[in-house]
Protein backbone atom coordinates (compact mmCIF):
# COMPACT_ATOMS: atom_id res chain seq x y z
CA UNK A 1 57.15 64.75 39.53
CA UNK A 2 57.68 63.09 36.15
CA UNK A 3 56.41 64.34 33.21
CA UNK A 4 55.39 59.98 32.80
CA UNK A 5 53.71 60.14 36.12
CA UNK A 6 50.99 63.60 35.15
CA UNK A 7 48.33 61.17 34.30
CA UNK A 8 48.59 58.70 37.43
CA UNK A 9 48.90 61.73 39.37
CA UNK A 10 45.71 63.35 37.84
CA UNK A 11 47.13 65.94 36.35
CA UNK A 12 47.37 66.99 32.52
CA UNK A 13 50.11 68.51 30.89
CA UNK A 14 48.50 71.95 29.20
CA UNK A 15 48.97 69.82 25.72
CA UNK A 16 47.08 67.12 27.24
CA UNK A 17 44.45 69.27 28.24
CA UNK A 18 44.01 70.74 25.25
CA UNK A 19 44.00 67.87 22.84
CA UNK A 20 41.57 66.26 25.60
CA UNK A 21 39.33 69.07 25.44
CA UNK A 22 39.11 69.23 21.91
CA UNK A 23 38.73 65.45 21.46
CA UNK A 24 35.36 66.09 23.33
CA UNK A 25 34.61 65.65 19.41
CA UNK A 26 36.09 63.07 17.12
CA UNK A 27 38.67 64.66 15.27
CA UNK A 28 41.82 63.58 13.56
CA UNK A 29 45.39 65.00 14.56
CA UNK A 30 45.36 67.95 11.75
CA UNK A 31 41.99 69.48 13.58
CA UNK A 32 42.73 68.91 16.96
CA UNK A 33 45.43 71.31 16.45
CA UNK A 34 43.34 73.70 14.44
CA UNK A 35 40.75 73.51 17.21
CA UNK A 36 43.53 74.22 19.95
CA UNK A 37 44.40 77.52 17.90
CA UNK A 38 40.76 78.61 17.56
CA UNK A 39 40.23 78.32 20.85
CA UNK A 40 43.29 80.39 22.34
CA UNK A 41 42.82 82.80 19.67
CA UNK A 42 46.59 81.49 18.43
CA UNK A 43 48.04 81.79 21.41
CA UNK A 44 48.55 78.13 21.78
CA UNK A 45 49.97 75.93 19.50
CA UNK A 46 50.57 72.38 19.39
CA UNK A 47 53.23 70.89 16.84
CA UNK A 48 52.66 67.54 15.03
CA UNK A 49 55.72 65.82 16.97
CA UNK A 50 54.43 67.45 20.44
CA UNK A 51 50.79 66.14 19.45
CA UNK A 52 50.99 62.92 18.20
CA UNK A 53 54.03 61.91 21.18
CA UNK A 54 51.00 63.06 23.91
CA UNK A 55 48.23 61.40 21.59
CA UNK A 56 50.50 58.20 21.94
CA UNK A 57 50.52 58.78 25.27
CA UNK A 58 46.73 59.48 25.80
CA UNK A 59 45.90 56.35 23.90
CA UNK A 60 47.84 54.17 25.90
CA UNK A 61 46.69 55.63 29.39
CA UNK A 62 43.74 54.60 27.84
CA UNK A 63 41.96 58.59 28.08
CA UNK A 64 41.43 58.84 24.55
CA UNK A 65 40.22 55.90 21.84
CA UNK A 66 39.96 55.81 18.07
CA UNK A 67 37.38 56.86 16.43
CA UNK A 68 36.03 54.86 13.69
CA UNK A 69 38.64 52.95 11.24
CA UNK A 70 40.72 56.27 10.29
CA UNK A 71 42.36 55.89 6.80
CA UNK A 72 45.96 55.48 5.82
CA UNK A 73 47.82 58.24 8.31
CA UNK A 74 44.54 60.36 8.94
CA UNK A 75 43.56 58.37 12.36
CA UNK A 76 40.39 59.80 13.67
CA UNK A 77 40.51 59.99 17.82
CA UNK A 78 38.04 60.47 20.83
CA UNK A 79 38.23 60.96 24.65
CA UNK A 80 37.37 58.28 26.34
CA UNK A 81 34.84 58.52 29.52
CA UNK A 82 38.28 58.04 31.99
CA UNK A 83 39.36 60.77 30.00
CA UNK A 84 36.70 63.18 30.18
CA UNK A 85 36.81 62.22 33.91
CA UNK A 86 40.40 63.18 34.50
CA UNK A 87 39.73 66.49 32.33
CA UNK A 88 36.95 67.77 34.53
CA UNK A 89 39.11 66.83 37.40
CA UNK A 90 42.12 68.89 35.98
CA UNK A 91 39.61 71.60 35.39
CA UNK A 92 38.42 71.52 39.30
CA UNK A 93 42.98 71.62 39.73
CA UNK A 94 43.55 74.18 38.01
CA UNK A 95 40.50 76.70 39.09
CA UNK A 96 41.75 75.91 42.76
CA UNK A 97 45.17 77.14 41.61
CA UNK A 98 43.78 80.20 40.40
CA UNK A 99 41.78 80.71 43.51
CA UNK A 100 44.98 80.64 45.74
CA UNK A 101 46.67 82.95 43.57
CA UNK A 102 43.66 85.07 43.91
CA UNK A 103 43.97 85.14 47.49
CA UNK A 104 47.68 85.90 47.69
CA UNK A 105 47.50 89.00 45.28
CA UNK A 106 43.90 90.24 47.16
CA UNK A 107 46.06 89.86 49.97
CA UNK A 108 49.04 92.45 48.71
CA UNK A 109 45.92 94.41 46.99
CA UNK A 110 47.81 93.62 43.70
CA UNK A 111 44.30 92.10 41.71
């Protein structure tokens, strides 16, 4: 599948999902990335070119909004109720995924 075709498909992109799920709150690019960090503990990290390509992309899939008027580069953005629908949905994904896995290694007795 096409990296284009994630969102149609239902299906986030782990920087999608993270800059959705932090956008659960208005926040403007600098703190959405902050918030991504402080919430893996560091071990994710979005870039400014990564984040603001998928915030492009977000906005015009119509899953996030801006917030408010924003000021000169410092755009303020929200998710969207189609958003926060496709999140939870991605969420519901992804635990299934985890679940099969589950079952293969219970199976070999390697979890």
């Amino acid at each position: 599948m096409a990296r284009g075709e994630t969102f149609e498909a239902g299906e986030l992109t782990d920087t999608s999902f993270y800059i959705l799920l932090t956008l659960q709150e208005a926040r403007h690019g600098y703190l959405i990335m902050r918030k991504v960090e402080e919430l893996t503990k560091g071990k994710v990290s979005i870039g400014p070119a990564s984040m603001y390509t998928t915030i492009k992309k977000l906005l015009t899939a119509g899953l996030i909004e801006q917030y408010g008027e924003g000021s000169g580069k410092r755009k303020t953005y929200i998710a969207t109720a189609a958003g926060v629908h496709l999140l939870k949905k991605d969420i519901e994904r992804r635990e299934s995924m985890l679940d099969h896995a589950r079952i293969v290694f219970n199976a070999e007795g390697e979890l």
